[in-house]
N, C-alpha and C. Protein backbone atom coordinates (compact mmCIF):
# COMPACT_ATOMS: atom_id res chain seq x y z
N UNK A 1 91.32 -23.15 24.94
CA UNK A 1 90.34 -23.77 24.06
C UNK A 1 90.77 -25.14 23.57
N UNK A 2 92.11 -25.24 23.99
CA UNK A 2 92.80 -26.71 23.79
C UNK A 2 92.59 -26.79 21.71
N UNK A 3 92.91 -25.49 21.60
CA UNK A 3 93.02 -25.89 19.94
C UNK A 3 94.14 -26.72 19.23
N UNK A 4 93.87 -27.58 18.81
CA UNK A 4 94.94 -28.40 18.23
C UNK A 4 95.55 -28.51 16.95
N UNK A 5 94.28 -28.04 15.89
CA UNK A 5 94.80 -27.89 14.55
C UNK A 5 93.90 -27.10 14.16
N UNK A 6 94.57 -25.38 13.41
CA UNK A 6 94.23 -24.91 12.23
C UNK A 6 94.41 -24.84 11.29
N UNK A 7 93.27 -25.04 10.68
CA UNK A 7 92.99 -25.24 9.25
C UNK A 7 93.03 -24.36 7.97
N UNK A 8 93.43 -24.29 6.28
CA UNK A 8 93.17 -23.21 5.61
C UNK A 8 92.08 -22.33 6.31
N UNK A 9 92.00 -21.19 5.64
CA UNK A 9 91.40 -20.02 6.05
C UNK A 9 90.56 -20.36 7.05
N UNK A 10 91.15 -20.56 8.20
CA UNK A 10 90.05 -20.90 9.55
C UNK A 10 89.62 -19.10 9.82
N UNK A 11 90.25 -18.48 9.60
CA UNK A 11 90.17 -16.78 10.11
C UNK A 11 89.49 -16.06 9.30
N UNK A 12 89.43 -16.68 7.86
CA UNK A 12 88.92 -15.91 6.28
C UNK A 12 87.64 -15.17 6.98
N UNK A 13 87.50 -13.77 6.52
CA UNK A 13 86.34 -13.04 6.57
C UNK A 13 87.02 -11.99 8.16
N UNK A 14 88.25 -12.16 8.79
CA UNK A 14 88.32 -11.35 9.64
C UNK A 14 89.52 -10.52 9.36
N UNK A 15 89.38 -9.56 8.16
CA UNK A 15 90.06 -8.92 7.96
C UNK A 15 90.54 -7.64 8.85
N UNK A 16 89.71 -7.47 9.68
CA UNK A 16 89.92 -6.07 11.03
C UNK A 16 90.34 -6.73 11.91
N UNK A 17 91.07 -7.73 12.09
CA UNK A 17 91.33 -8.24 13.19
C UNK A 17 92.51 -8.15 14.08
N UNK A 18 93.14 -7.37 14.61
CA UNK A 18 94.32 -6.53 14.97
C UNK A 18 95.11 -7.47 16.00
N UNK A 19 94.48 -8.47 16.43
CA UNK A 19 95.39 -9.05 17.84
C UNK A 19 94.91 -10.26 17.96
N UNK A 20 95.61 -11.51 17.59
CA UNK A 20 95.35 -12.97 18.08
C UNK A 20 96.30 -13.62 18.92
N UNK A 21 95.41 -14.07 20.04
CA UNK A 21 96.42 -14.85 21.18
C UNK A 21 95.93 -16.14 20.90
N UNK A 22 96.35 -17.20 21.02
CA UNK A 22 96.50 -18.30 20.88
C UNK A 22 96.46 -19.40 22.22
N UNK A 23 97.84 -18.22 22.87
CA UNK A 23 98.53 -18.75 24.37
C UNK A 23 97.99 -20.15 24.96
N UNK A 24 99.01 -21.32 24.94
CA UNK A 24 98.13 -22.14 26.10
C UNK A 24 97.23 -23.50 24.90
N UNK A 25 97.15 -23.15 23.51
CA UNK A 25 96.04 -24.41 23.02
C UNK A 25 97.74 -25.28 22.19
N UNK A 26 97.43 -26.71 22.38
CA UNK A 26 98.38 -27.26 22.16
C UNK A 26 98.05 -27.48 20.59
N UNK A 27 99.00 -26.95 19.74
CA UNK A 27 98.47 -27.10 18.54
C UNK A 27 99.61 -27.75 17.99
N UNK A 28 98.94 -28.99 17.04
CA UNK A 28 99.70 -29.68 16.58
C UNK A 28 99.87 -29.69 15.06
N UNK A 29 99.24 -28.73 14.51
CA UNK A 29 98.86 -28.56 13.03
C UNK A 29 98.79 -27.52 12.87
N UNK A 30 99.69 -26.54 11.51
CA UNK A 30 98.83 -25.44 10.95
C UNK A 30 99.24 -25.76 9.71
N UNK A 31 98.05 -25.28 9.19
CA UNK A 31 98.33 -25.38 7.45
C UNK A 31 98.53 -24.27 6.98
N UNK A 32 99.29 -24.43 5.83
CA UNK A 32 99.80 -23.05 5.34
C UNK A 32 99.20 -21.84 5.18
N UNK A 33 97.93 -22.02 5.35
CA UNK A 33 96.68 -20.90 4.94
C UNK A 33 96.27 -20.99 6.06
N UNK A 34 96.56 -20.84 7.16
CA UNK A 34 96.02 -21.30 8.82
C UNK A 34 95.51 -19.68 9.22
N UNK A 35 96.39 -18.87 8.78
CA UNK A 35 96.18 -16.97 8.87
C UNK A 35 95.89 -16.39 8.05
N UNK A 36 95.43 -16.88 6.73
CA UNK A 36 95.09 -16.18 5.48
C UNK A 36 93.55 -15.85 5.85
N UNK A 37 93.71 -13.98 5.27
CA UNK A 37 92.65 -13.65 5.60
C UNK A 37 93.11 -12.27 6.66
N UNK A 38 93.71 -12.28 7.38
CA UNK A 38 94.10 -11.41 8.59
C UNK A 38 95.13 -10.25 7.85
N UNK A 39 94.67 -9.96 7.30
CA UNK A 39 95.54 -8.73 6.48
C UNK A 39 95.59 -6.98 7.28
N UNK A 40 95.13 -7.38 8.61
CA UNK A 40 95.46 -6.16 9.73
C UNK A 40 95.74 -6.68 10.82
N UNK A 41 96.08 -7.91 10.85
CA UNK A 41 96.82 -8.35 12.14
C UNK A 41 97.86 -7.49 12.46
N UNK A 42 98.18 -7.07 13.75
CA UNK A 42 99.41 -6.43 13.98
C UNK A 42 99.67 -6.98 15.10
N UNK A 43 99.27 -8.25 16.00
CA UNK A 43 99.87 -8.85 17.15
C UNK A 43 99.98 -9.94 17.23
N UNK A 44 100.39 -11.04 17.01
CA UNK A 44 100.38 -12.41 17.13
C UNK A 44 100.92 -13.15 18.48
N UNK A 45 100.36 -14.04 19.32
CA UNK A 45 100.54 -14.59 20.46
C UNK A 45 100.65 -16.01 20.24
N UNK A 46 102.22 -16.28 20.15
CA UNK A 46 101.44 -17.75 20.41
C UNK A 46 102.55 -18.72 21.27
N UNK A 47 102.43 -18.17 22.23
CA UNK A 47 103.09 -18.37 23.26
C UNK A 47 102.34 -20.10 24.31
N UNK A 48 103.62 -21.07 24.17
CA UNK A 48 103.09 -22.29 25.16
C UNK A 48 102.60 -22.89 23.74
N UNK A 49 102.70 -22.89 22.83
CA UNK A 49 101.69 -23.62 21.55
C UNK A 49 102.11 -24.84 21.29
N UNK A 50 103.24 -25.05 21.51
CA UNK A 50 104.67 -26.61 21.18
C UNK A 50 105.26 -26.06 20.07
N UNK A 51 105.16 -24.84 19.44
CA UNK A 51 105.96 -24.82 18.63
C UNK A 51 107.23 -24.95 18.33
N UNK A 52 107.73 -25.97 17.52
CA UNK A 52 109.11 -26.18 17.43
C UNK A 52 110.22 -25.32 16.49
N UNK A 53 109.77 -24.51 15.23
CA UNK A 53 110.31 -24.10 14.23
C UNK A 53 109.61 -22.68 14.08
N UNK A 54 110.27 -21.85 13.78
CA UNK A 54 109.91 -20.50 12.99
C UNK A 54 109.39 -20.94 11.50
N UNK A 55 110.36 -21.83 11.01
CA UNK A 55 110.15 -22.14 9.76
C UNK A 55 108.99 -22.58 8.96
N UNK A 56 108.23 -23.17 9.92
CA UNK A 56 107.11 -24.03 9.69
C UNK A 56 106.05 -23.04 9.69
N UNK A 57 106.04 -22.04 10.62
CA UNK A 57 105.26 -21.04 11.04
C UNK A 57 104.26 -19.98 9.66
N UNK A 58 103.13 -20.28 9.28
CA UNK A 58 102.96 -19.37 7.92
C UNK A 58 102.39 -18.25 8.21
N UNK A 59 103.37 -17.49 8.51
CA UNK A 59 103.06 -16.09 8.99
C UNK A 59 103.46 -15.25 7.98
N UNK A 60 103.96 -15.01 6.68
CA UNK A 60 105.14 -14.48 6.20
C UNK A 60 104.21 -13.86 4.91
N UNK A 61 102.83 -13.93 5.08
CA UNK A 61 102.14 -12.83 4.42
C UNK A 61 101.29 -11.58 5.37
N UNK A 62 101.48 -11.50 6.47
CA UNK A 62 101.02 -10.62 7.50
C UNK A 62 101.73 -9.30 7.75
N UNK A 63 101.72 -8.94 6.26
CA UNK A 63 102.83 -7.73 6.33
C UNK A 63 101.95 -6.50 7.33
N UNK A 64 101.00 -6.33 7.68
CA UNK A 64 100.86 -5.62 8.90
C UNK A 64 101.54 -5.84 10.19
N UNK A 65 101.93 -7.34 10.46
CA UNK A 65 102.34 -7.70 11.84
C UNK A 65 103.80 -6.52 12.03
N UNK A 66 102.84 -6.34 13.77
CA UNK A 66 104.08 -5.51 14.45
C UNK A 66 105.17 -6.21 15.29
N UNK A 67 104.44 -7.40 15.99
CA UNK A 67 104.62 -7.80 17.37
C UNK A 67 104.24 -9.55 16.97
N UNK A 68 105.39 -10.41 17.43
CA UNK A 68 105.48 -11.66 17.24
C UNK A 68 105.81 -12.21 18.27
N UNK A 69 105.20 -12.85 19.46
CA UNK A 69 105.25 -13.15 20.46
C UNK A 69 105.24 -14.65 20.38
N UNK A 70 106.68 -15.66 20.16
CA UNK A 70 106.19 -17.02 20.49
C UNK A 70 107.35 -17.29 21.51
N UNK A 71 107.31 -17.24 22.61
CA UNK A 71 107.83 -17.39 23.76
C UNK A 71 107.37 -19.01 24.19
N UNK A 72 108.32 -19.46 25.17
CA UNK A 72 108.20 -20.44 26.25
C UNK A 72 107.50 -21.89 25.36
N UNK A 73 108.02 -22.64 24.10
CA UNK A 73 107.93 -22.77 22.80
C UNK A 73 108.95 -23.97 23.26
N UNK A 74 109.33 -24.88 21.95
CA UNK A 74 110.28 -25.97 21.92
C UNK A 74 111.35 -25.61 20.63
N UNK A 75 111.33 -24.32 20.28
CA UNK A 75 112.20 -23.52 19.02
C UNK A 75 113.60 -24.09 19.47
N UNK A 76 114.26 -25.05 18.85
CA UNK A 76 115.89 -24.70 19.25
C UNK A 76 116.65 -23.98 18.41
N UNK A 77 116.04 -23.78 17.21
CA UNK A 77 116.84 -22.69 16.01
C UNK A 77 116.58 -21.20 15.73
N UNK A 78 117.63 -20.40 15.77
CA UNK A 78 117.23 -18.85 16.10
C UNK A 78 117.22 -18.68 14.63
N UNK A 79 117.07 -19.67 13.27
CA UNK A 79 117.16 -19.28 12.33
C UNK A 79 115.68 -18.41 11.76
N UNK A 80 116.21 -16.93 11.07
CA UNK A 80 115.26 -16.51 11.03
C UNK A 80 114.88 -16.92 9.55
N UNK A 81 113.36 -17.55 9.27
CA UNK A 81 113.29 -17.85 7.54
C UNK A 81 113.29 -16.84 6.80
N UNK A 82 113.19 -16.99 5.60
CA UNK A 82 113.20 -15.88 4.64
C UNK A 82 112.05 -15.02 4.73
N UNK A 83 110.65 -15.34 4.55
CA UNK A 83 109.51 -14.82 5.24
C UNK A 83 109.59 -13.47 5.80
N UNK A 84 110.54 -13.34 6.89
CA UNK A 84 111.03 -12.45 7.59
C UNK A 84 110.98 -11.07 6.88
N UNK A 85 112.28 -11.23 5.41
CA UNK A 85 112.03 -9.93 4.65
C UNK A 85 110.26 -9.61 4.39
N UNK A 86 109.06 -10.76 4.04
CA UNK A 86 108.28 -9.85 3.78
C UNK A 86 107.05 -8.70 5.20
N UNK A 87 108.01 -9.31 6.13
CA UNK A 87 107.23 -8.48 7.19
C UNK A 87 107.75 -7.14 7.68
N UNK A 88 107.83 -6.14 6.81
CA UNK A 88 108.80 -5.05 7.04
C UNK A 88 108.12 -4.49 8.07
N UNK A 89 107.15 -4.42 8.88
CA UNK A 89 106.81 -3.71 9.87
C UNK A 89 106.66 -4.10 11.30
N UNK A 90 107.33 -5.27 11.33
CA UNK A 90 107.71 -5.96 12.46
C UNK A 90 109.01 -5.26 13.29
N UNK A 91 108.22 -5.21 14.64
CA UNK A 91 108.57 -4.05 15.85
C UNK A 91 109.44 -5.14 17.17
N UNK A 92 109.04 -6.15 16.71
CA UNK A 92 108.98 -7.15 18.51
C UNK A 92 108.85 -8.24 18.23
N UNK A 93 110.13 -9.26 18.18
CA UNK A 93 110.20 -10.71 18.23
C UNK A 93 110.40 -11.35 19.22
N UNK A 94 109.53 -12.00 20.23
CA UNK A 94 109.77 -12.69 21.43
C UNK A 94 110.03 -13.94 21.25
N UNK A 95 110.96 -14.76 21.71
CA UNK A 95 111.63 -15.65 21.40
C UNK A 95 112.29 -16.45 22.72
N UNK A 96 111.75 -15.60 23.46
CA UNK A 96 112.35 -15.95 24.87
C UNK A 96 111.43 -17.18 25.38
N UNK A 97 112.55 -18.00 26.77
CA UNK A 97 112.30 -19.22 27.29
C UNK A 97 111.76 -20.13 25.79
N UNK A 98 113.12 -20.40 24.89
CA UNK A 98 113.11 -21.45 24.05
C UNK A 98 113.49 -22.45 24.42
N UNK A 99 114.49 -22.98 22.98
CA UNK A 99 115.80 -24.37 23.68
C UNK A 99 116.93 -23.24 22.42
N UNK A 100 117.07 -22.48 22.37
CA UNK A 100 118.33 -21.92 21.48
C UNK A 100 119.38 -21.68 22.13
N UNK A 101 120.41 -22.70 21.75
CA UNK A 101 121.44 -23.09 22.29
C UNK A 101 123.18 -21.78 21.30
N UNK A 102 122.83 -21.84 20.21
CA UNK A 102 123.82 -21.53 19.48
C UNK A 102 122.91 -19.88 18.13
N UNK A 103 123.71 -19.51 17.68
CA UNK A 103 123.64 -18.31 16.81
C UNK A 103 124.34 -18.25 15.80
N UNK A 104 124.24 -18.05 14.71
CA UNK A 104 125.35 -18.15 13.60
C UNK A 104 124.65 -16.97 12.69
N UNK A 105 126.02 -16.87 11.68
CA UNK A 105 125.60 -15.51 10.85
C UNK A 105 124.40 -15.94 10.14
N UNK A 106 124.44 -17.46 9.29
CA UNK A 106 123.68 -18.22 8.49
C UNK A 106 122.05 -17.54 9.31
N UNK A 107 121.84 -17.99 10.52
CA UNK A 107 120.80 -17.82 11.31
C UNK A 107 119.99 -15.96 11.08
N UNK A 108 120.33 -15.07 10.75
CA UNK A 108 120.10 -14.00 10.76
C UNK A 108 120.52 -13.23 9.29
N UNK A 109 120.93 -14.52 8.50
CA UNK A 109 120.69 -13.64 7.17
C UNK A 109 119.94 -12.57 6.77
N UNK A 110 118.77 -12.85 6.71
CA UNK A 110 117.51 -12.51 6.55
C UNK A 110 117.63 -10.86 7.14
N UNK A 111 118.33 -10.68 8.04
CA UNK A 111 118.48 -9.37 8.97
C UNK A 111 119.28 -8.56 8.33
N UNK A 112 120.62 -8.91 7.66
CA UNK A 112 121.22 -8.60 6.73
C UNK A 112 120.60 -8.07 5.30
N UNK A 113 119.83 -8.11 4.78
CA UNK A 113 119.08 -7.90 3.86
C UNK A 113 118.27 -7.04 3.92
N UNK A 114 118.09 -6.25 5.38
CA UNK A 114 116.90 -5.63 5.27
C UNK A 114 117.12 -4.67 6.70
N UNK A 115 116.45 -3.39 6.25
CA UNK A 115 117.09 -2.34 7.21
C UNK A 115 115.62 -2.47 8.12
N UNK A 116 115.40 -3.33 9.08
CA UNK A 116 114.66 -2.98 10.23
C UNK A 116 115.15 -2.09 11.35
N UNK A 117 115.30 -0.68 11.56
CA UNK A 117 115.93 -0.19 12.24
C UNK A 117 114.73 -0.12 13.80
N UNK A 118 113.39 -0.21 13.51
CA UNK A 118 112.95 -0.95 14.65
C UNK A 118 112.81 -2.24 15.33
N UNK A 119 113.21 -2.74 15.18
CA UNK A 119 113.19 -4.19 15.71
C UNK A 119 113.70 -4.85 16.67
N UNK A 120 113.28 -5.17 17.53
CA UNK A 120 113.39 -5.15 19.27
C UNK A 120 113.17 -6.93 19.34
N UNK A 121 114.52 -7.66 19.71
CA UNK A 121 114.60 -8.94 19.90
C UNK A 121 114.78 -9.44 21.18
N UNK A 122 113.93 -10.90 21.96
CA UNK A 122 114.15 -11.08 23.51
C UNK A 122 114.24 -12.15 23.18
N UNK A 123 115.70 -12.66 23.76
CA UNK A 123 115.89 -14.06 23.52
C UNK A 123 116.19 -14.29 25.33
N UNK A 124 115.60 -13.79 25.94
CA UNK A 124 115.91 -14.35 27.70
C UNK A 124 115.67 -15.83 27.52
N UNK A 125 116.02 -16.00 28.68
CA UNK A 125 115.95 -17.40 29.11
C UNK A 125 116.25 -18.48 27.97
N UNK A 126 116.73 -18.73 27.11
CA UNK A 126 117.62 -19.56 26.06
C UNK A 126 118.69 -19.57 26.86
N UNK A 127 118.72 -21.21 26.43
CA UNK A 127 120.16 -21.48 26.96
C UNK A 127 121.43 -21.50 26.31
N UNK A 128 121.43 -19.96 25.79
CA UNK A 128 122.36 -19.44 25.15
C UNK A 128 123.96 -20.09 25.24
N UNK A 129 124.97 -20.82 24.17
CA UNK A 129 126.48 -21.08 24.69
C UNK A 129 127.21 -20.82 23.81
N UNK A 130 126.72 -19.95 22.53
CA UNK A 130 127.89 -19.65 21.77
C UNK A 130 126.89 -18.77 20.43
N UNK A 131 127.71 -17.57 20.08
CA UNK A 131 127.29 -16.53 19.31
C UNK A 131 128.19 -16.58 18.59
N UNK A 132 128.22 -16.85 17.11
CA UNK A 132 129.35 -16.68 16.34
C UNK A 132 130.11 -15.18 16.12
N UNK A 133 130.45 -15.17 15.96
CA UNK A 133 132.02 -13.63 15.89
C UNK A 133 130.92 -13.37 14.40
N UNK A 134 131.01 -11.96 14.31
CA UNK A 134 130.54 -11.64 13.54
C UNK A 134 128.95 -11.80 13.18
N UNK A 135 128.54 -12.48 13.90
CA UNK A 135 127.29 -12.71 13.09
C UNK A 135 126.19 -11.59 13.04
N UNK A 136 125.66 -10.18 13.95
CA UNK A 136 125.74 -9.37 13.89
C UNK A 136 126.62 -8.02 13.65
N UNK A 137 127.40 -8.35 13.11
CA UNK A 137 128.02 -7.26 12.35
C UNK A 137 127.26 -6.57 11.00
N UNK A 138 127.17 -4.93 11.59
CA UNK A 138 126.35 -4.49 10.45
C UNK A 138 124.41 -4.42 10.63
N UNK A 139 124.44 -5.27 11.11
CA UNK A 139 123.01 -5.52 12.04
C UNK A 139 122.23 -4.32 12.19
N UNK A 140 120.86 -3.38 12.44
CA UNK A 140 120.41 -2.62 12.62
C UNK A 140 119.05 -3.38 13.63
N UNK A 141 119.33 -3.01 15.17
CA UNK A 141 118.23 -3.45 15.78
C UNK A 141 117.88 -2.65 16.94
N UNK A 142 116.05 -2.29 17.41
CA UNK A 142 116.08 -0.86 18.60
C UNK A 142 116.66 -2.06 19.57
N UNK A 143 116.37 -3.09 20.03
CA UNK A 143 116.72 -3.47 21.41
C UNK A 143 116.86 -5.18 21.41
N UNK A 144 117.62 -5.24 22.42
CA UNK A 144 117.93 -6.53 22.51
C UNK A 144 117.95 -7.39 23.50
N UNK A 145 117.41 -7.94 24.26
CA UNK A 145 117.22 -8.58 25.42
C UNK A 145 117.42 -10.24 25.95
N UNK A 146 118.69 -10.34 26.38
CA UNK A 146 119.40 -11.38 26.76
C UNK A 146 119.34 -11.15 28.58
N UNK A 147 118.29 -12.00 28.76
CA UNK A 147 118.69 -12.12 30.47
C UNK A 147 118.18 -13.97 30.92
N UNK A 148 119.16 -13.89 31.98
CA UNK A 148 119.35 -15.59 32.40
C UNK A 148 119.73 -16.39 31.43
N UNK A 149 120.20 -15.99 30.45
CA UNK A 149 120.92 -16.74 29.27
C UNK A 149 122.47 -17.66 29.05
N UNK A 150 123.05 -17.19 30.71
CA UNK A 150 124.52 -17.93 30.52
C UNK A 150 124.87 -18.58 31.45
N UNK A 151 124.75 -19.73 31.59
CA UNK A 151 125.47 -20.52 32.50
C UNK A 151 126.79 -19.94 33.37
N UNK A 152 127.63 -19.67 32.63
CA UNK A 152 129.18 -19.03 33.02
C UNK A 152 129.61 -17.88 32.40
N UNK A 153 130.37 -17.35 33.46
CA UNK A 153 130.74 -15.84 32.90
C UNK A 153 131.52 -15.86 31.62
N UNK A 154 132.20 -17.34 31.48
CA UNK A 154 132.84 -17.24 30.24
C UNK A 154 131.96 -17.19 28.79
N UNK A 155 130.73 -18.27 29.31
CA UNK A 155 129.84 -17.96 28.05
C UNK A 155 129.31 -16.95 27.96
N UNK A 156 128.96 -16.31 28.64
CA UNK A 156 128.43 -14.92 29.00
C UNK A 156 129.51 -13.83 28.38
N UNK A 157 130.47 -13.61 28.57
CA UNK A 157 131.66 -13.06 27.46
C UNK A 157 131.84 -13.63 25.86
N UNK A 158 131.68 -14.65 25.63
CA UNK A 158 131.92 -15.36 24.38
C UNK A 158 130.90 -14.70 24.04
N UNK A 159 129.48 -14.72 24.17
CA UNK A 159 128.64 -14.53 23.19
C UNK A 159 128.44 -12.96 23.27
N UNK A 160 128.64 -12.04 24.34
CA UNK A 160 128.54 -10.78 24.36
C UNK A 160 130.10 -10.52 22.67
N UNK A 161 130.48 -11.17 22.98
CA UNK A 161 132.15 -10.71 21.71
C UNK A 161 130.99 -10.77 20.63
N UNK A 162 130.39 -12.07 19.99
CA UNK A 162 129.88 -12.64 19.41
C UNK A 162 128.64 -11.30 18.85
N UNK A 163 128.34 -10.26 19.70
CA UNK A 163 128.01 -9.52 19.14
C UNK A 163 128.44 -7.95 18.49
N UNK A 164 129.17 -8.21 18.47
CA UNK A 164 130.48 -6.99 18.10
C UNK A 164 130.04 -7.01 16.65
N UNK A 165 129.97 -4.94 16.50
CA UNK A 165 129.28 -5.09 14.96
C UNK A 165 128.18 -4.74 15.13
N UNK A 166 127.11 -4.84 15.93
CA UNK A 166 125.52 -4.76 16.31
C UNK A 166 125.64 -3.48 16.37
N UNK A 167 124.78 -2.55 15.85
CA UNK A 167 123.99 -1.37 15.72
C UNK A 167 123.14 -1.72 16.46
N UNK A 168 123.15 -0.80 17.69
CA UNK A 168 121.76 -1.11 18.67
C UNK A 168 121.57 -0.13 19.42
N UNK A 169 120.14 0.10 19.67
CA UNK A 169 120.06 1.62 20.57
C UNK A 169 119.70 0.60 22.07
N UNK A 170 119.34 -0.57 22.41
CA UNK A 170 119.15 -1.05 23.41
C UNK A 170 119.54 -2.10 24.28
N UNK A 171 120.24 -2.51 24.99
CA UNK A 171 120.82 -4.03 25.30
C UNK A 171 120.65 -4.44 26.53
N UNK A 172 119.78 -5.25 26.61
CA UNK A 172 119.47 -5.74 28.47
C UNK A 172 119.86 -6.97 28.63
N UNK A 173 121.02 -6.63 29.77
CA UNK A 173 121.30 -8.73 29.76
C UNK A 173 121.02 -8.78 31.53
């Protein structure tokens, strides 16, 4: 639809609205009230959008959302915002084919704070080169998905250490 900018309550009045894809419109604008209104969203797509930041993203009253799909994106920071705590029913963060280069504890605070014991993360295709020691330690997550992420087997070891500490029922690299 080549959408470029949404606006306050562009959605207001679609409160049953369970699944928005986006995919594909180059959007160069959202305003903070861009999703207000969607208070049964449980899928968000917004995959190919240019998005650069999680941070910017005003998603962080969609406490229905299950499933957060912004893949193949210009994200280079895996920092998750605070926001995060208010989406306790979030199942599925796609994150994959970013630019996230690095991981730090700082980056996943937010995870620390809060017992998502479902929460299923895909960071494939990032050009993953360094996971800080510790930074999942303590962590509670169902699955985790790292594939095509390492240049060299050494980075590929560094950042597997880097997760030592992770509570996880799933790990695909």
């Amino acid at each position: 639809c080549e959408i470029k900018i949404i606006e306050d309550d562009t959605f207001q009045g679609l409160n049953h609205l369970s699944t928005l894809i986006l995919t594909g419109n180059p959007i160069q604008s959202l305003a903070w009230g861009a999703f207000s209104g969607l208070s049964s969203l449980r899928k968000l797509v917004a995959v190919e959008t240019n998005l650069v930041s999680l941070h910017d993203f005003p998603i962080g009253h969609l406490r229905a959302l299950k499933e957060l799909n912004v893949a193949h994106n210009f994200i280079h920071s895996f920092k998750l915002p605070e926001y995060f705590s208010n989406l306790p029913n979030l199942e599925h963060l796609d994150l994959s084919n970013n630019k996230i280069q690095n991981i730090c504890y700082e980056d996943v605070k937010v995870l620390h704070q809060m017992p998502l014991l479902n929460l299923s993360l895909d960071l494939s295709l990032n050009p993953l080169g360094f996971i800080e020691p510790g930074t999942f330690k303590e962590i509670k997550l169902n699955g985790l998905t790292l594939r095509s992420n390492f240049n060299s087997l050494h980075v590929m070891k560094t950042c597997i250490q880097g997760l030592a500490g992770l509570k996880i029922n799933r790990l695909v690299l």
